[in-house]
C-alpha atoms as a PDB file:
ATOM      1  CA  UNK A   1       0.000   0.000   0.000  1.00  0.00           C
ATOM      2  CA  UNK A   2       1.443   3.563  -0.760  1.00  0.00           C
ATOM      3  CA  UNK A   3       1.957   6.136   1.457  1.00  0.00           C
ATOM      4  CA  UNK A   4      -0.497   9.290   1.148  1.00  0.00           C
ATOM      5  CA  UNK A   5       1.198  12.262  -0.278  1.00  0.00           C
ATOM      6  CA  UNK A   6      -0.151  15.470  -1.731  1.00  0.00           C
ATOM      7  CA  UNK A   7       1.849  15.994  -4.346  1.00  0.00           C
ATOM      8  CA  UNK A   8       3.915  13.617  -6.395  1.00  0.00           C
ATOM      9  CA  UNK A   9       7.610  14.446  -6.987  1.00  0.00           C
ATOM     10  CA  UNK A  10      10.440  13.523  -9.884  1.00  0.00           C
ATOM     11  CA  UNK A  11      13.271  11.801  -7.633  1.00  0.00           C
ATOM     12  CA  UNK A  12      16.638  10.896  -9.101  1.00  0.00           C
ATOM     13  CA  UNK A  13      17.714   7.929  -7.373  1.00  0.00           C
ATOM     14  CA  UNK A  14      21.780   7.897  -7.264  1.00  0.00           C
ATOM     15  CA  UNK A  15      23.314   4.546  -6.858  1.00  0.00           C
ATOM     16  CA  UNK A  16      26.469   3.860  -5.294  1.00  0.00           C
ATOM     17  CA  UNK A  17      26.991   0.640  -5.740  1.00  0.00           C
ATOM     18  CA  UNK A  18      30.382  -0.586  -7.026  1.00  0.00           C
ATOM     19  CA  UNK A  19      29.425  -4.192  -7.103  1.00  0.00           C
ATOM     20  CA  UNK A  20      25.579  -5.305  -6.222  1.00  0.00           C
ATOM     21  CA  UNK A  21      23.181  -2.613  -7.113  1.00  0.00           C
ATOM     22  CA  UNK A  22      20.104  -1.804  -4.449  1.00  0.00           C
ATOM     23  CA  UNK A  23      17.341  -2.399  -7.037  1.00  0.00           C
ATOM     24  CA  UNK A  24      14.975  -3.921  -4.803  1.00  0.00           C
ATOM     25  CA  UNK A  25      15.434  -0.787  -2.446  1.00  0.00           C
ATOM     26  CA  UNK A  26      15.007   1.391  -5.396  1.00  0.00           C
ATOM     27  CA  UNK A  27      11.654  -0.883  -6.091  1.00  0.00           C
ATOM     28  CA  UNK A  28      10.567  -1.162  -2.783  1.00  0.00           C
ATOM     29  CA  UNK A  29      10.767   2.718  -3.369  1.00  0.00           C
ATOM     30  CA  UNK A  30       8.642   2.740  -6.169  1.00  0.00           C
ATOM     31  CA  UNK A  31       5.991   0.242  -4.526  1.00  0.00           C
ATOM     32  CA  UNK A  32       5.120   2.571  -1.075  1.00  0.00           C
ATOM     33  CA  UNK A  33       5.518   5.801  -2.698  1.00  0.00           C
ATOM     34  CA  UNK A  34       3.633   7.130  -6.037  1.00  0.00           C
ATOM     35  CA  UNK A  35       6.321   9.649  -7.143  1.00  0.00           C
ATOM     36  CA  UNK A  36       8.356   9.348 -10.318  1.00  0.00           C
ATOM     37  CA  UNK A  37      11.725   7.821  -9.658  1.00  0.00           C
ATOM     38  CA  UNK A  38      14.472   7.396 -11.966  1.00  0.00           C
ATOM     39  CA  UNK A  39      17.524   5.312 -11.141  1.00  0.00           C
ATOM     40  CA  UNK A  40      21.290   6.464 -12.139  1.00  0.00           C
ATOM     41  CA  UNK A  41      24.386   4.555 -11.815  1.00  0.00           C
ATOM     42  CA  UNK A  42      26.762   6.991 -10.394  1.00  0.00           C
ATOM     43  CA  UNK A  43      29.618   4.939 -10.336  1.00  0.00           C
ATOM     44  CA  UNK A  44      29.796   3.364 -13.957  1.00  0.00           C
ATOM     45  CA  UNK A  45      27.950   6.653 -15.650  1.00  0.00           C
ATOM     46  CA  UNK A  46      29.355   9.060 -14.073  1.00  0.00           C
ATOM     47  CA  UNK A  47      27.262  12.030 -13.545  1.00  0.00           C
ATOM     48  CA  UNK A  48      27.472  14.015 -17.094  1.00  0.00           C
ATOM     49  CA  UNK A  49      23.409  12.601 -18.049  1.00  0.00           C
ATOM     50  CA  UNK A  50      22.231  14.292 -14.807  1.00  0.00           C
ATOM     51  CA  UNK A  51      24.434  18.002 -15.874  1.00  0.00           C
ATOM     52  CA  UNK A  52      21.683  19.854 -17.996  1.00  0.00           C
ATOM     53  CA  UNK A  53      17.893  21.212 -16.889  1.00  0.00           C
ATOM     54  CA  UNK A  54      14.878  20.445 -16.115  1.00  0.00           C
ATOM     55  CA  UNK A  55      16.394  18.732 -12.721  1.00  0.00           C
ATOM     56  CA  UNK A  56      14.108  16.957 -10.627  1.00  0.00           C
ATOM     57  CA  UNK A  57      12.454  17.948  -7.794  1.00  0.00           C
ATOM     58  CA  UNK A  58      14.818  15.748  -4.966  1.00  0.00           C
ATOM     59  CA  UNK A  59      17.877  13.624  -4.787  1.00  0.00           C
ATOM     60  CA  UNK A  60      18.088  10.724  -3.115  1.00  0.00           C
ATOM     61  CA  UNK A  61      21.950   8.739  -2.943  1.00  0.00           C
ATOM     62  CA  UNK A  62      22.125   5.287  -1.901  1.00  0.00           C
ATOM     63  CA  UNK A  63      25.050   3.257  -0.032  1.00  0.00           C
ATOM     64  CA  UNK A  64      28.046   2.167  -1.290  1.00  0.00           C
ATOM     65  CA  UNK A  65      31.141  -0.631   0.153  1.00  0.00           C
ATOM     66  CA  UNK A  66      33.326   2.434  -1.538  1.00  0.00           C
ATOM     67  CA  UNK A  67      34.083   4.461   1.309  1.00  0.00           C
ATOM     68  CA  UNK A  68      34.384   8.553   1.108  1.00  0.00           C
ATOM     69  CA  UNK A  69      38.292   8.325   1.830  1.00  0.00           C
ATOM     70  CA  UNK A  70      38.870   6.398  -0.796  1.00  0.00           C
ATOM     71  CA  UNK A  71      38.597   9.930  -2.924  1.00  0.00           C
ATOM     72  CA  UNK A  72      37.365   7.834  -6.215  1.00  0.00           C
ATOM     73  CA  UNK A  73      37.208   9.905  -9.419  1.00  0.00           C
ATOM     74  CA  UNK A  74      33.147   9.275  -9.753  1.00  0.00           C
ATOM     75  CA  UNK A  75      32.972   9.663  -5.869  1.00  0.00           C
ATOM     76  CA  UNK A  76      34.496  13.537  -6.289  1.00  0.00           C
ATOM     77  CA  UNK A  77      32.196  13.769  -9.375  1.00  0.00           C
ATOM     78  CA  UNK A  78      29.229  13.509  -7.539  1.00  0.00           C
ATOM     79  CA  UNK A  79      29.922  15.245  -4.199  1.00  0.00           C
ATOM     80  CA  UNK A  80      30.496  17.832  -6.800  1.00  0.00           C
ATOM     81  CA  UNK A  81      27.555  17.775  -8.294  1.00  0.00           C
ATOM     82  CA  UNK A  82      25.303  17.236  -5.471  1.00  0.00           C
ATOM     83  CA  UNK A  83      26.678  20.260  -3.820  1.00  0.00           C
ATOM     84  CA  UNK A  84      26.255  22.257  -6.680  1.00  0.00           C
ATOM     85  CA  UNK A  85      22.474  20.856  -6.933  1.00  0.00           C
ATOM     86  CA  UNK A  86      22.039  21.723  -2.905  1.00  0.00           C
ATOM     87  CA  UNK A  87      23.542  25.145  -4.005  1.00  0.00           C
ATOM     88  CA  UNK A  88      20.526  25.563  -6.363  1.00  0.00           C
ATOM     89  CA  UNK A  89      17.955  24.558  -3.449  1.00  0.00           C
ATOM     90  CA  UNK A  90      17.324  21.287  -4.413  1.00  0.00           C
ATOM     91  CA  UNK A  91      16.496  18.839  -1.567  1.00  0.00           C
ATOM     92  CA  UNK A  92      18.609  15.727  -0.935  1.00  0.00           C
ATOM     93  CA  UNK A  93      18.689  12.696   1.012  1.00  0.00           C
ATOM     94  CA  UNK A  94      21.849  11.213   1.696  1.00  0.00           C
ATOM     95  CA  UNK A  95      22.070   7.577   2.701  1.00  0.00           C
ATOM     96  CA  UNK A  96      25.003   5.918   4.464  1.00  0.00           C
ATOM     97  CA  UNK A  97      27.843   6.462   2.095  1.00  0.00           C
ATOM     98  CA  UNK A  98      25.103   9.604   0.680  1.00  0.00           C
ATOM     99  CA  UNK A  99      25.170  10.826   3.937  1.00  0.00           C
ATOM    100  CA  UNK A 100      28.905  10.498   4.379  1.00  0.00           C
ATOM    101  CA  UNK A 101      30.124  11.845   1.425  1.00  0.00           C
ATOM    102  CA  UNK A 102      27.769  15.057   1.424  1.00  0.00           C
ATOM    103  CA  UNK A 103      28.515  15.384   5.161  1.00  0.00           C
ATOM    104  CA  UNK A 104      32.201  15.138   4.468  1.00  0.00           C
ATOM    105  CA  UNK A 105      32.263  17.418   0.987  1.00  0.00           C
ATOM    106  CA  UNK A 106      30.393  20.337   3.377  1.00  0.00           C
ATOM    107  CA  UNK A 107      33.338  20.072   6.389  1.00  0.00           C
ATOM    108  CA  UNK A 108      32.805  17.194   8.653  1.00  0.00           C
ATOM    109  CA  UNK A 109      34.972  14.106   9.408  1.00  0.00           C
ATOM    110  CA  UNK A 110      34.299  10.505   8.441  1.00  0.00           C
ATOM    111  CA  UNK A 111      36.082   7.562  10.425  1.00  0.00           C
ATOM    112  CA  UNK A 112      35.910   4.018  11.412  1.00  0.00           C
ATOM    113  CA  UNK A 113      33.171   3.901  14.288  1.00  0.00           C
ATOM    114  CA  UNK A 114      35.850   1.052  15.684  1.00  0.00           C
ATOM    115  CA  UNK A 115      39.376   0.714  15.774  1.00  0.00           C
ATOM    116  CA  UNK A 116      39.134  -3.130  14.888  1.00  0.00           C
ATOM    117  CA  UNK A 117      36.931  -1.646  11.835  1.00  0.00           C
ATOM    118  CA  UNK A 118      34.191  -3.432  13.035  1.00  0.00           C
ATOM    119  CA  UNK A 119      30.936  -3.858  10.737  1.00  0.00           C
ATOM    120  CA  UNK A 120      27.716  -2.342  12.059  1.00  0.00           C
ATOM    121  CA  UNK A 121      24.998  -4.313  10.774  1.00  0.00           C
ATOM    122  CA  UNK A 122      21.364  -4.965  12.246  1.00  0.00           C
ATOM    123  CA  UNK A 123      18.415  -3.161  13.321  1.00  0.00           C
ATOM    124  CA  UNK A 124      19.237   0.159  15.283  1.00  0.00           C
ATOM    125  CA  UNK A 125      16.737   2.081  17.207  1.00  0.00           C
ATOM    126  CA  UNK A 126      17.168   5.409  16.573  1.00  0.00           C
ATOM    127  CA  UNK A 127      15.499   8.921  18.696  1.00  0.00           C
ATOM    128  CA  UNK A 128      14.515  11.299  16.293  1.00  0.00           C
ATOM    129  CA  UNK A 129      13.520  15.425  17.668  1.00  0.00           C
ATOM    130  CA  UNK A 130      11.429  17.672  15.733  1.00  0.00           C
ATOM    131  CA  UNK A 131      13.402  20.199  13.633  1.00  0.00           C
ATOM    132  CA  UNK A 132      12.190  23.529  11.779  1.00  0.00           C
ATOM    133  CA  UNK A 133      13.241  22.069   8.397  1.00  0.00           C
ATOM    134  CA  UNK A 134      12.402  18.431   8.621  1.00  0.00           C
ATOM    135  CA  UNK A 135       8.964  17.118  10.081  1.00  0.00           C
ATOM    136  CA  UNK A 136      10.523  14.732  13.099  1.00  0.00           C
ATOM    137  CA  UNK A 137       8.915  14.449  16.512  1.00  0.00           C
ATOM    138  CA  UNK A 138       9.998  12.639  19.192  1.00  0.00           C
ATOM    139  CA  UNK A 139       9.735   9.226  19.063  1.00  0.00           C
ATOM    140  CA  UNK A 140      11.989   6.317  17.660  1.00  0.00           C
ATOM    141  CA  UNK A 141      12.935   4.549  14.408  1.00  0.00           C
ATOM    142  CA  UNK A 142      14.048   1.223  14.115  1.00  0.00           C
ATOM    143  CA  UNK A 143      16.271   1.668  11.025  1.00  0.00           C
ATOM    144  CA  UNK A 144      18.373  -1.194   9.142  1.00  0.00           C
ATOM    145  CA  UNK A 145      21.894  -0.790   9.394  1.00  0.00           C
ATOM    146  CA  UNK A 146      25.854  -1.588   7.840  1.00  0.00           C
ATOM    147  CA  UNK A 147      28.522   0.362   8.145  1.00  0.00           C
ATOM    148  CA  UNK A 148      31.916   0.451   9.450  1.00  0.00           C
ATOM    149  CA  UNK A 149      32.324   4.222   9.286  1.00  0.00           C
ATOM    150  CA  UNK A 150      30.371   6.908  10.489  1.00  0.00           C
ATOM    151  CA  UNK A 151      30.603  10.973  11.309  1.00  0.00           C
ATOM    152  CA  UNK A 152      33.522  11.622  13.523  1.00  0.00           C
ATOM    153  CA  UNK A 153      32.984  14.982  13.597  1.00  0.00           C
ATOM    154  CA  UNK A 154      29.816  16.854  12.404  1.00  0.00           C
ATOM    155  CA  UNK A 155      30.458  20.865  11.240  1.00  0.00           C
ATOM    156  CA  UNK A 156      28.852  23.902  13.040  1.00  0.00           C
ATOM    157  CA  UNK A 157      26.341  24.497  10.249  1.00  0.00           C
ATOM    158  CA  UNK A 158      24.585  20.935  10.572  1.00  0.00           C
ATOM    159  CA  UNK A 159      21.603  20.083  12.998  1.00  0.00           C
ATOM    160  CA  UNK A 160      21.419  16.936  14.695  1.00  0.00           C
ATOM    161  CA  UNK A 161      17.707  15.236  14.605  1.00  0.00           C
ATOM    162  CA  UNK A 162      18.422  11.256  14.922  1.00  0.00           C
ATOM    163  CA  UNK A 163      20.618   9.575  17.996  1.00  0.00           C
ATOM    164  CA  UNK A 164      21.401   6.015  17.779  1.00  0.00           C
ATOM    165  CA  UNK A 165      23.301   3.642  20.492  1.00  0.00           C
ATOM    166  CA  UNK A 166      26.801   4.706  20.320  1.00  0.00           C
ATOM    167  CA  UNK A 167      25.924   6.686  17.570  1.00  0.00           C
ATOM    168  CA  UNK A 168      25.924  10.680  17.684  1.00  0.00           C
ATOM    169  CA  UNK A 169      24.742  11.590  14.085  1.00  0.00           C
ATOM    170  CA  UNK A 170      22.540   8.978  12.577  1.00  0.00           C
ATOM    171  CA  UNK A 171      20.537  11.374  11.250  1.00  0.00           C
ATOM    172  CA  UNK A 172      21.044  15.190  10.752  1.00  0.00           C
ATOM    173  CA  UNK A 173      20.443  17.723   8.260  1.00  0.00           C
ATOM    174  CA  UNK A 174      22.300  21.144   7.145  1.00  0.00           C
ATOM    175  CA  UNK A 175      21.183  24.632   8.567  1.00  0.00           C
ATOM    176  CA  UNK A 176      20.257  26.137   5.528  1.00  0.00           C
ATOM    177  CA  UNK A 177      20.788  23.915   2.821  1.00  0.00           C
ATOM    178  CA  UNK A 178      18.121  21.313   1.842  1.00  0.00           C
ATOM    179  CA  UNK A 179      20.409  18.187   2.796  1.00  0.00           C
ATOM    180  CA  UNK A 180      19.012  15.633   5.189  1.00  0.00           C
ATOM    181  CA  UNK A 181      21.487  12.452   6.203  1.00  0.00           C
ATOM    182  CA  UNK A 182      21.234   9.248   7.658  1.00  0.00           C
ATOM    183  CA  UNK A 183      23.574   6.621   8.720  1.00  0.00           C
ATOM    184  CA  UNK A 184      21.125   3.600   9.039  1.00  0.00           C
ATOM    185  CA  UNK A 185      19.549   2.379   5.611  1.00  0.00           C
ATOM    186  CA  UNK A 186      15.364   3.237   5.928  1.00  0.00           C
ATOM    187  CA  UNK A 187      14.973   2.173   1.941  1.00  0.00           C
ATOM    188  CA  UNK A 188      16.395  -1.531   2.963  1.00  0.00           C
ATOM    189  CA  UNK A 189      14.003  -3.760   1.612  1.00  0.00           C
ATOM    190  CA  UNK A 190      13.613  -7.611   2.344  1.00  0.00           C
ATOM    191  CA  UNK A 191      16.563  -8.289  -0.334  1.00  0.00           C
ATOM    192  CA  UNK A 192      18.530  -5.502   1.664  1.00  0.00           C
ATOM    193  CA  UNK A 193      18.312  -8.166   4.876  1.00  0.00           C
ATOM    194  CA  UNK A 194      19.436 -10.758   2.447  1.00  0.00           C
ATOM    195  CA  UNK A 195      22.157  -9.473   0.478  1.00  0.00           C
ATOM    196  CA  UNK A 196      23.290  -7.016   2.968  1.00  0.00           C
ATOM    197  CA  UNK A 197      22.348  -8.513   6.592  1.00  0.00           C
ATOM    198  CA  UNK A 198      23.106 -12.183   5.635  1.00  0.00           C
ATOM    199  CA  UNK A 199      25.143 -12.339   8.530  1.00  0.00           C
ATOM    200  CA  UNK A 200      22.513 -11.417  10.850  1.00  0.00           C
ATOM    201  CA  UNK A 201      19.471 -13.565  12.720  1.00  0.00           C
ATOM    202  CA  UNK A 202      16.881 -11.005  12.724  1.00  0.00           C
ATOM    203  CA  UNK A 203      13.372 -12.042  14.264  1.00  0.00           C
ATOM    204  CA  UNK A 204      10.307 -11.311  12.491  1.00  0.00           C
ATOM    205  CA  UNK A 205       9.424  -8.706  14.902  1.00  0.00           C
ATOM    206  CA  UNK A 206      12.574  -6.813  13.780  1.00  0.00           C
ATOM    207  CA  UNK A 207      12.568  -7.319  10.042  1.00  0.00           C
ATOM    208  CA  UNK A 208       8.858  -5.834  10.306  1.00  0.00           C
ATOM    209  CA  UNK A 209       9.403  -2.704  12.784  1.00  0.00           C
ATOM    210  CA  UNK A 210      12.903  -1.764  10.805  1.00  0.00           C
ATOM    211  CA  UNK A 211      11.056  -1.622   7.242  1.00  0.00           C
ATOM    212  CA  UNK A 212       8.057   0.513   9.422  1.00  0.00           C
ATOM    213  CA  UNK A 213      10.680   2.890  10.276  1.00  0.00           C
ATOM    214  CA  UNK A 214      12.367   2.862   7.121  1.00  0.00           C
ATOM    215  CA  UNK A 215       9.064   3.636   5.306  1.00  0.00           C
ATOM    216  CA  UNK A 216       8.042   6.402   8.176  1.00  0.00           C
ATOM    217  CA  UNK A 217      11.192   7.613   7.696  1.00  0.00           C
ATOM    218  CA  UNK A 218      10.685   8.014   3.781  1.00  0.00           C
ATOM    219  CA  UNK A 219       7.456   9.828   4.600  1.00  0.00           C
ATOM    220  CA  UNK A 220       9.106  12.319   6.573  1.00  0.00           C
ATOM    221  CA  UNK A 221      11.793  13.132   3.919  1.00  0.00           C
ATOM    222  CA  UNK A 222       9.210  13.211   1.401  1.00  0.00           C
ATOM    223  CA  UNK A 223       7.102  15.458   3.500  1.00  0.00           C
ATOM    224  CA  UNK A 224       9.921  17.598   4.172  1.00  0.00           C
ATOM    225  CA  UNK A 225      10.919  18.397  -0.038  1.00  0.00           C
ATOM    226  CA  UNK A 226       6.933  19.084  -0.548  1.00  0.00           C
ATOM    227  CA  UNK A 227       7.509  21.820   2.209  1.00  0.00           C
ATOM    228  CA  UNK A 228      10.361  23.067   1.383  1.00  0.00           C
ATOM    229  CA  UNK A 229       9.287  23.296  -2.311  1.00  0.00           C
ATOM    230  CA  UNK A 230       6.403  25.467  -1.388  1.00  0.00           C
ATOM    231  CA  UNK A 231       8.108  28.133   0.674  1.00  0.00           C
ATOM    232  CA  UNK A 232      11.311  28.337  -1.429  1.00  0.00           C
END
């Protein structure tokens, strides 16, 4: 069943994926939300289709196993270009790596969350507050997640709206720019838990709240660009 919306959005979908690509989050997508998507390869298409007008109305930017250090010619390609679309007052979502390598392009710091560069992966609860820009209220998420690295250090001009256990900037957004981030993976879908997760025993109960978060989560974003459209 789809989630009610008022008004129905073109969303550029931005995968990161070097190896597997997230189609059946970029489906899953499609399925719970009636908005136009269209799905671009960053990594093997570089970002030279997506340079001329009429842009879409969001961004969204999925994972990656790349990681922002590694400095990759498509990675700088489309930091570039996503801060250049920001620039223009374009609302984006990054996701994971997205939300690393926006976070990272705009000032922060992006390290291992261990030493041992231990892998995050699971279900992670995660307290949301309301914010001005983005329609949160208190309450929490359960979000998938995978990742080794996170936000080490977050830069003045960002707003922190999601806390996660041992985890200061799961989600947070920039103070005047329409970027919202998330470390924890709300588009995972039930191939997400199998291709990603496959190391994990996840109960029913789990699978079932984390893709209710996910999809609340989606609503929010979604919620937030229709806003943010209208007063800007």
């Amino acid at each position: 069943m789809q989630a009610e919306v008022n008004t129905i959005f073109n969303i550029i979908v931005i995968e990161c994926a070097i190896q597997t690509p997230a189609l059946e989050c970029y489906r899953q997508l499609q399925q719970n939300f009636p908005h136009n998507f269209s799905y671009h390869a960053a990594p093997q298409l570089g970002m030279d289709l997506l340079a001329n007008p009429p842009f879409p109305d969001a961004y969204i930017i999925f994972g990656s196993y790349s990681n922002v250090a590694d400095r990759l010619p498509w990675q700088i390609e489309l930091k570039n270009f996503i801060l250049q679309q920001l620039s223009q007052n374009i609302p984006v979502l990054g996701i994971c790596f997205g939300h690393q390598l926006i976070v990272d392009g705009l000032g922060g710091e992006i390290d291992l969350m261990h030493s041992d560069a231990l892998l995050l992966e699971g279900v992670r609860n995660v307290k949301t507050s309301p914010h001005p820009s983005w329609p949160f209220t208190h309450e929490e998420l359960a979000l998938f997640i995978s990742h080794r690295y996170g936000i080490s250090k977050l830069p003045p001009d960002f707003d922190v709206i999601g806390i996660g256990h041992n985890s200061a900037y799961d989600i947070v957004c920039h103070k005047t720019l329409p970027f919202l981030g998330v470390q924890p993976h709300p588009e995972g879908s039930l191939a997400f838990i199998d291709e990603t997760l496959s190391g994990q025993k996840l109960d029913p109960n789990q699978i079932n709240n984390a893709l209710k978060g996910g999809k609340k989560f989606m609503s929010i974003f979604f919620k937030g660009v229709e806003s943010f459209l209208k007063n800007h």
